[in-house]
N, C-alpha and C. Protein backbone atom coordinates (compact mmCIF):
# COMPACT_ATOMS: atom_id res chain seq x y z
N UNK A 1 8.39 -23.16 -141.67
CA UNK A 1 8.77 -22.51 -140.44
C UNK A 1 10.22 -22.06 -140.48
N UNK A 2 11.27 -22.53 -140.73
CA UNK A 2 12.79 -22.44 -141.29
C UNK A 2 12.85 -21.45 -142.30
N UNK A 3 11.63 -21.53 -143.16
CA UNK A 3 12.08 -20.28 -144.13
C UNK A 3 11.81 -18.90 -143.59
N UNK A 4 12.41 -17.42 -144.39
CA UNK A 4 11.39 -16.76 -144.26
C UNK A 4 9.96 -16.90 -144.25
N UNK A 5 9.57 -15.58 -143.25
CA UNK A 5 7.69 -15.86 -143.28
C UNK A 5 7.08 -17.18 -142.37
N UNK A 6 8.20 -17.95 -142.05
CA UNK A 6 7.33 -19.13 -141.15
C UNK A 6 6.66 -18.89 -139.76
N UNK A 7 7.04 -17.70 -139.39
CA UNK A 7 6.48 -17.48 -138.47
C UNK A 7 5.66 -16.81 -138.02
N UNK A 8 5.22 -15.79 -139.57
CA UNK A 8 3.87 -15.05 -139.68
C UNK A 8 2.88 -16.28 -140.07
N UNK A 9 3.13 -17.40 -140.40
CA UNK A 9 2.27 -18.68 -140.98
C UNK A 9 1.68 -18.94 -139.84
N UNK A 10 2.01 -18.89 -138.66
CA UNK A 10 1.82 -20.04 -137.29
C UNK A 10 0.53 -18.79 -137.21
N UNK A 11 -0.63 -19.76 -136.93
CA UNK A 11 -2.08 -19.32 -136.38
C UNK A 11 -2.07 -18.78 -134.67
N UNK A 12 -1.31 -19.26 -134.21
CA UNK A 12 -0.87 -18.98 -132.71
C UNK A 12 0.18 -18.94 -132.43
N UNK A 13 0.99 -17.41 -132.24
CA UNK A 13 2.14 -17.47 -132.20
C UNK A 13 2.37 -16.54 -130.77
N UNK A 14 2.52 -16.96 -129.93
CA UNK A 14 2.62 -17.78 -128.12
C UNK A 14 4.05 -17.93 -128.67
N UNK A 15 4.82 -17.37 -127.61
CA UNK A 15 6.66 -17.76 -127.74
C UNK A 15 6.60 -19.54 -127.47
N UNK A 16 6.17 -20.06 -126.51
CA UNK A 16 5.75 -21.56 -126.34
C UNK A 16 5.50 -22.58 -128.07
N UNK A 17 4.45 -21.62 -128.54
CA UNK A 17 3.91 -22.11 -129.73
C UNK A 17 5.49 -22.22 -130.99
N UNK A 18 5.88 -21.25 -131.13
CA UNK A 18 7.32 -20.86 -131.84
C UNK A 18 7.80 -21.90 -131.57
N UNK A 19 8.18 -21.80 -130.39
CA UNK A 19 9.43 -22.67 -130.05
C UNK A 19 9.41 -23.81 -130.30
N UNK A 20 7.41 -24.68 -129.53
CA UNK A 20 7.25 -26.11 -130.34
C UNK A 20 7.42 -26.30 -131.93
N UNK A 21 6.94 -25.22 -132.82
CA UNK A 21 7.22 -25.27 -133.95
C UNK A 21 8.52 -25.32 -134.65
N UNK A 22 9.44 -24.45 -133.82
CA UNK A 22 10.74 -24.21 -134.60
C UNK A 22 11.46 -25.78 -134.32
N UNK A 23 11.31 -26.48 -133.04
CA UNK A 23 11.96 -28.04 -133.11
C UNK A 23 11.25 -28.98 -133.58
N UNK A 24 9.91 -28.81 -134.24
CA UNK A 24 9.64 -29.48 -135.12
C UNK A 24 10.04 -29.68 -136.65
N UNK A 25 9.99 -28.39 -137.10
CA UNK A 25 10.49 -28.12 -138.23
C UNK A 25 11.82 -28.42 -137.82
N UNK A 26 12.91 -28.07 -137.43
CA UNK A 26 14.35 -28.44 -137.55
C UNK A 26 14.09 -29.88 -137.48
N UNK A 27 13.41 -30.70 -137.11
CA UNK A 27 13.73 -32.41 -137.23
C UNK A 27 13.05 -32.56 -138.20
N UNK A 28 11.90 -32.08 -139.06
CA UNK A 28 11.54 -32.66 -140.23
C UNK A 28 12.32 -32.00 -141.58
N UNK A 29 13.21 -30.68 -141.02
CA UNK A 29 13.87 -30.22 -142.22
C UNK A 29 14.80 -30.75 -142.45
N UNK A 30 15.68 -31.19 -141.25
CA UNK A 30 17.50 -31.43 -140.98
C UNK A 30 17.09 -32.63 -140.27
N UNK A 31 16.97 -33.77 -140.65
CA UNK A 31 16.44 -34.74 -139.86
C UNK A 31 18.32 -34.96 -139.01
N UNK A 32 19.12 -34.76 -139.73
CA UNK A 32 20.39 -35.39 -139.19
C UNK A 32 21.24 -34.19 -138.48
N UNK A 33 20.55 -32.91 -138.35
CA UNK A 33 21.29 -31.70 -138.07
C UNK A 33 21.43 -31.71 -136.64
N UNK A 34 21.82 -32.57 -135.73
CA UNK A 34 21.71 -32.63 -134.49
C UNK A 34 21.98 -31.19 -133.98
N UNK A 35 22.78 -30.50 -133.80
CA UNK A 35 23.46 -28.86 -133.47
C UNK A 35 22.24 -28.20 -133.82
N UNK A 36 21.33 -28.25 -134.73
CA UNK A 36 20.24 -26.98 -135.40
C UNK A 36 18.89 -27.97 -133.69
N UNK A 37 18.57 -29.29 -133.46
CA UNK A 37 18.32 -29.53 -132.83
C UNK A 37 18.35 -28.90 -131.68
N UNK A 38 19.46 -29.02 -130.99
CA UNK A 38 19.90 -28.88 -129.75
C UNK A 38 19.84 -26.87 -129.31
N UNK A 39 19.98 -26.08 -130.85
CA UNK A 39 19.50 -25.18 -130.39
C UNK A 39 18.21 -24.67 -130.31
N UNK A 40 17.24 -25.82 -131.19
CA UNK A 40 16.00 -25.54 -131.13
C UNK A 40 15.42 -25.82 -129.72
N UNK A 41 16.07 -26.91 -128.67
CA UNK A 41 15.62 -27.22 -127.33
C UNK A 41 15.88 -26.56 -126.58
N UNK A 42 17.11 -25.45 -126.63
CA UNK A 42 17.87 -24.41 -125.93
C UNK A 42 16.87 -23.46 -125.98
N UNK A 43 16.40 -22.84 -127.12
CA UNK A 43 14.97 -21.68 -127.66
C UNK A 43 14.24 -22.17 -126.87
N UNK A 44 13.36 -23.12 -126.78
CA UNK A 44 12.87 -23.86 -125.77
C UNK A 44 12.47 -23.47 -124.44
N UNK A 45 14.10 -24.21 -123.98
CA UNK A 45 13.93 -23.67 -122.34
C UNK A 45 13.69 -22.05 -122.04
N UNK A 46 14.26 -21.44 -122.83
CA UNK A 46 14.69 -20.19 -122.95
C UNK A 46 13.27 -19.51 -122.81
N UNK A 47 12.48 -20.09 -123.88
CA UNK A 47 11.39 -19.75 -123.71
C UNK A 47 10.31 -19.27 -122.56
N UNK A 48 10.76 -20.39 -121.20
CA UNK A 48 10.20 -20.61 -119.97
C UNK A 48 10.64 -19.31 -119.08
N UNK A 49 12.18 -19.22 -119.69
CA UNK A 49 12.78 -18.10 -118.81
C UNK A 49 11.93 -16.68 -119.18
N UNK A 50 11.79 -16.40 -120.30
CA UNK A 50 11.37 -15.68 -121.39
C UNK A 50 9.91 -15.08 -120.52
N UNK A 51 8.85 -16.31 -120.46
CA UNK A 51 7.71 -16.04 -119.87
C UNK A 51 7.40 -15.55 -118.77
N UNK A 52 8.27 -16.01 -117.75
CA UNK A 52 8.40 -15.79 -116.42
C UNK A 52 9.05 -14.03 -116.16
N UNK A 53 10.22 -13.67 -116.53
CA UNK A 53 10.55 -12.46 -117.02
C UNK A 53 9.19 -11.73 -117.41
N UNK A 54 8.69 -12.09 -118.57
CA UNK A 54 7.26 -11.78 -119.51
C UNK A 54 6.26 -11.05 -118.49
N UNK A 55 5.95 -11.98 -117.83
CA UNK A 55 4.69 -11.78 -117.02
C UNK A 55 4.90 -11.99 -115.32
N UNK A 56 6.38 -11.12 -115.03
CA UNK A 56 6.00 -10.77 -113.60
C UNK A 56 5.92 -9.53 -113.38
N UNK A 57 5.85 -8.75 -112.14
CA UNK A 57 4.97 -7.96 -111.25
C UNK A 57 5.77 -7.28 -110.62
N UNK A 58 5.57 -5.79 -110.91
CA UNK A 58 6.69 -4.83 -109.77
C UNK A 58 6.39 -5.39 -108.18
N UNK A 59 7.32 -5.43 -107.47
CA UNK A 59 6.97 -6.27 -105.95
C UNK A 59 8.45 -5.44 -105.17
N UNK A 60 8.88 -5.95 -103.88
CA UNK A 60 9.82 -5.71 -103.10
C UNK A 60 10.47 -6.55 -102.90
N UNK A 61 11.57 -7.07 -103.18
CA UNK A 61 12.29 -8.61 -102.39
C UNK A 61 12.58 -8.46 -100.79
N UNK A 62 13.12 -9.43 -100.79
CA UNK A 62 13.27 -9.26 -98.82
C UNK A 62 14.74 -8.55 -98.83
N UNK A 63 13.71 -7.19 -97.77
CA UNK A 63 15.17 -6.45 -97.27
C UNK A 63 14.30 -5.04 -98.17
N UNK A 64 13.06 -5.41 -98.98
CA UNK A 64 12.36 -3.48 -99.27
C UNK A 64 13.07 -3.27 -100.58
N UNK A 65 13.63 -4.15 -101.38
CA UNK A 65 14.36 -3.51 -102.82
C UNK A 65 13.58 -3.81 -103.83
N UNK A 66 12.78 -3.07 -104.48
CA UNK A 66 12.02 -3.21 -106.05
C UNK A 66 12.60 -4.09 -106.78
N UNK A 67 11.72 -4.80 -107.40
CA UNK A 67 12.30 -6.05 -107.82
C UNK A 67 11.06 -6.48 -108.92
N UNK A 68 11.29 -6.83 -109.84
CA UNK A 68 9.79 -7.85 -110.78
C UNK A 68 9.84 -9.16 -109.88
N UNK A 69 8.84 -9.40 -109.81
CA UNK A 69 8.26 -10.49 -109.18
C UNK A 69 7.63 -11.68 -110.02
N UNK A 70 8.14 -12.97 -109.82
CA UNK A 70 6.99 -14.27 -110.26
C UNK A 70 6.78 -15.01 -109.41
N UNK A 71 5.50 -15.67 -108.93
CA UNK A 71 5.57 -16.52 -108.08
C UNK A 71 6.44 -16.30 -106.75
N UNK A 72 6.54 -15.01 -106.33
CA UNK A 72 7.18 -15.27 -105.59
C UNK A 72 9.10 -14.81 -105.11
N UNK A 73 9.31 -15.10 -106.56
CA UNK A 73 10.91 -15.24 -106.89
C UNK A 73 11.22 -13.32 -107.32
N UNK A 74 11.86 -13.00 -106.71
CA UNK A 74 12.98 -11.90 -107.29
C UNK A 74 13.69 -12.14 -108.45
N UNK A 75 13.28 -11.20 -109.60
CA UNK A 75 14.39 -11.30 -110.50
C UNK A 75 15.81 -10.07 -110.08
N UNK A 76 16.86 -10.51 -110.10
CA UNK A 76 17.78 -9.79 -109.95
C UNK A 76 18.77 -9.00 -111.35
N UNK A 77 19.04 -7.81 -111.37
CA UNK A 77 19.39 -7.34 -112.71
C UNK A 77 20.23 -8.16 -113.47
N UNK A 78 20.99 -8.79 -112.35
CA UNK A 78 22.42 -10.25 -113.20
C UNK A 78 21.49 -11.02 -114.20
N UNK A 79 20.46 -11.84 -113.54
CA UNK A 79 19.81 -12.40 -114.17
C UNK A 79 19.11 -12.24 -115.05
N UNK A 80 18.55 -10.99 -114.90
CA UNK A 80 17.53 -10.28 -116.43
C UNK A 80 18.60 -10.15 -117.30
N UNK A 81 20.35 -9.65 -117.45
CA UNK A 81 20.78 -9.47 -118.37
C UNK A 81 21.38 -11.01 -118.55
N UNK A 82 21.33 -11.74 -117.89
CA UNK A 82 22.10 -13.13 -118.01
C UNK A 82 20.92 -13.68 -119.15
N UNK A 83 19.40 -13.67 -119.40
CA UNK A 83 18.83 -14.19 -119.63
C UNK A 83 18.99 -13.13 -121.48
N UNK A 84 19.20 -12.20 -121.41
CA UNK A 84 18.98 -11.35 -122.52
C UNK A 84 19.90 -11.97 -123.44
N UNK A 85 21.56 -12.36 -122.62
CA UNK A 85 22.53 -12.88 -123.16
C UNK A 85 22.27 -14.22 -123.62
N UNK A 86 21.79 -14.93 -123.15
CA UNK A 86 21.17 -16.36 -123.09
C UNK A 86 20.80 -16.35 -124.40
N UNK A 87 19.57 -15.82 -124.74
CA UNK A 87 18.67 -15.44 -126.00
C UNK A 87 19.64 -14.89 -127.65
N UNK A 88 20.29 -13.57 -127.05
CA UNK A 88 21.31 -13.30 -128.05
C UNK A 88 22.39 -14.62 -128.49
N UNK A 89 22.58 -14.95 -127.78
CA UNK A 89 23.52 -16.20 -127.99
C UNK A 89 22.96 -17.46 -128.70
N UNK A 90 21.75 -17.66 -128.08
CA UNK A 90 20.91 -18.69 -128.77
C UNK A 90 20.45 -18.18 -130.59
N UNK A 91 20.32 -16.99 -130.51
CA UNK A 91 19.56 -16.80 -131.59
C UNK A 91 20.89 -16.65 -132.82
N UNK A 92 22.35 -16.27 -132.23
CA UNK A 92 23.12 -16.55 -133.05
C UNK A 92 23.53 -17.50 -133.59
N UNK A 93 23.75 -18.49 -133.16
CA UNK A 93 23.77 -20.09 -132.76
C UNK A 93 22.71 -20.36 -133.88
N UNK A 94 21.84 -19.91 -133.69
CA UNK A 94 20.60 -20.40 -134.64
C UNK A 94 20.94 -19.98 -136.23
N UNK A 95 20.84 -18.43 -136.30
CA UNK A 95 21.34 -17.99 -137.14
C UNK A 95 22.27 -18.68 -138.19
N UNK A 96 23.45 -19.25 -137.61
CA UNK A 96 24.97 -19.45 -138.30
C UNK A 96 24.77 -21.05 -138.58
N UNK A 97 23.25 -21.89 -137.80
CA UNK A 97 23.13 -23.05 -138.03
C UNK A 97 22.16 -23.02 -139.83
N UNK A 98 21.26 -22.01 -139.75
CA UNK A 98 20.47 -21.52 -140.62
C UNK A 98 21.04 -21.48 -142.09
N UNK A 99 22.55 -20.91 -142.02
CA UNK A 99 23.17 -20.42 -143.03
C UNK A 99 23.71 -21.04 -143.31
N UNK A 100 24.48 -22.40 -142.54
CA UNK A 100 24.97 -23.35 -143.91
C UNK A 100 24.53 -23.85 -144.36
């Protein structure tokens, strides 16, 4: 999963599925890499944000302003780019953990 290609390997690859995989593999690769850890749990959460973003619904928030919708919740543009940043950041993080 850590190498190239590990992630064309995964039979179900669901961002959920990745993500359980990628913090598995970082604890059986780097058993002591706590930092490669901690960004694999970050991918993670990220993930949740990821889905929700993923699979909501053109809607109106209160007050008539177009908005994607989940459950309910307004996403607001801060937040769609807060979450983009989130991801870029995580995946660098990952990256620069990768390479030493």
């Amino acid at each position: 999963m850590l190498a190239p290609g590990g992630v064309a390997a995964l039979e179900e690859r669901t961002a959920g599925r990745v993500a359980d995989q990628f913090l598995w593999a970082a604890k059986q690769a780097r058993p002591n890499d706590q930092a490669l850890r901690e960004a694999a749990r970050r991918f993670q959460t990220l993930v949740r944000s990821r889905n929700n973003l993923l699979h909501s619904k053109p809607g109106h928030a209160p007050g008539g302003a177009a908005r994607l919708m989940r459950d309910g919740d307004a996403w607001s543009r801060d937040e769609i780019q807060a979450i983009g940043a989130a991801f870029d950041a995580c995946a660098a993080e990952i990256e620069r953990l990768l390479a030493a």
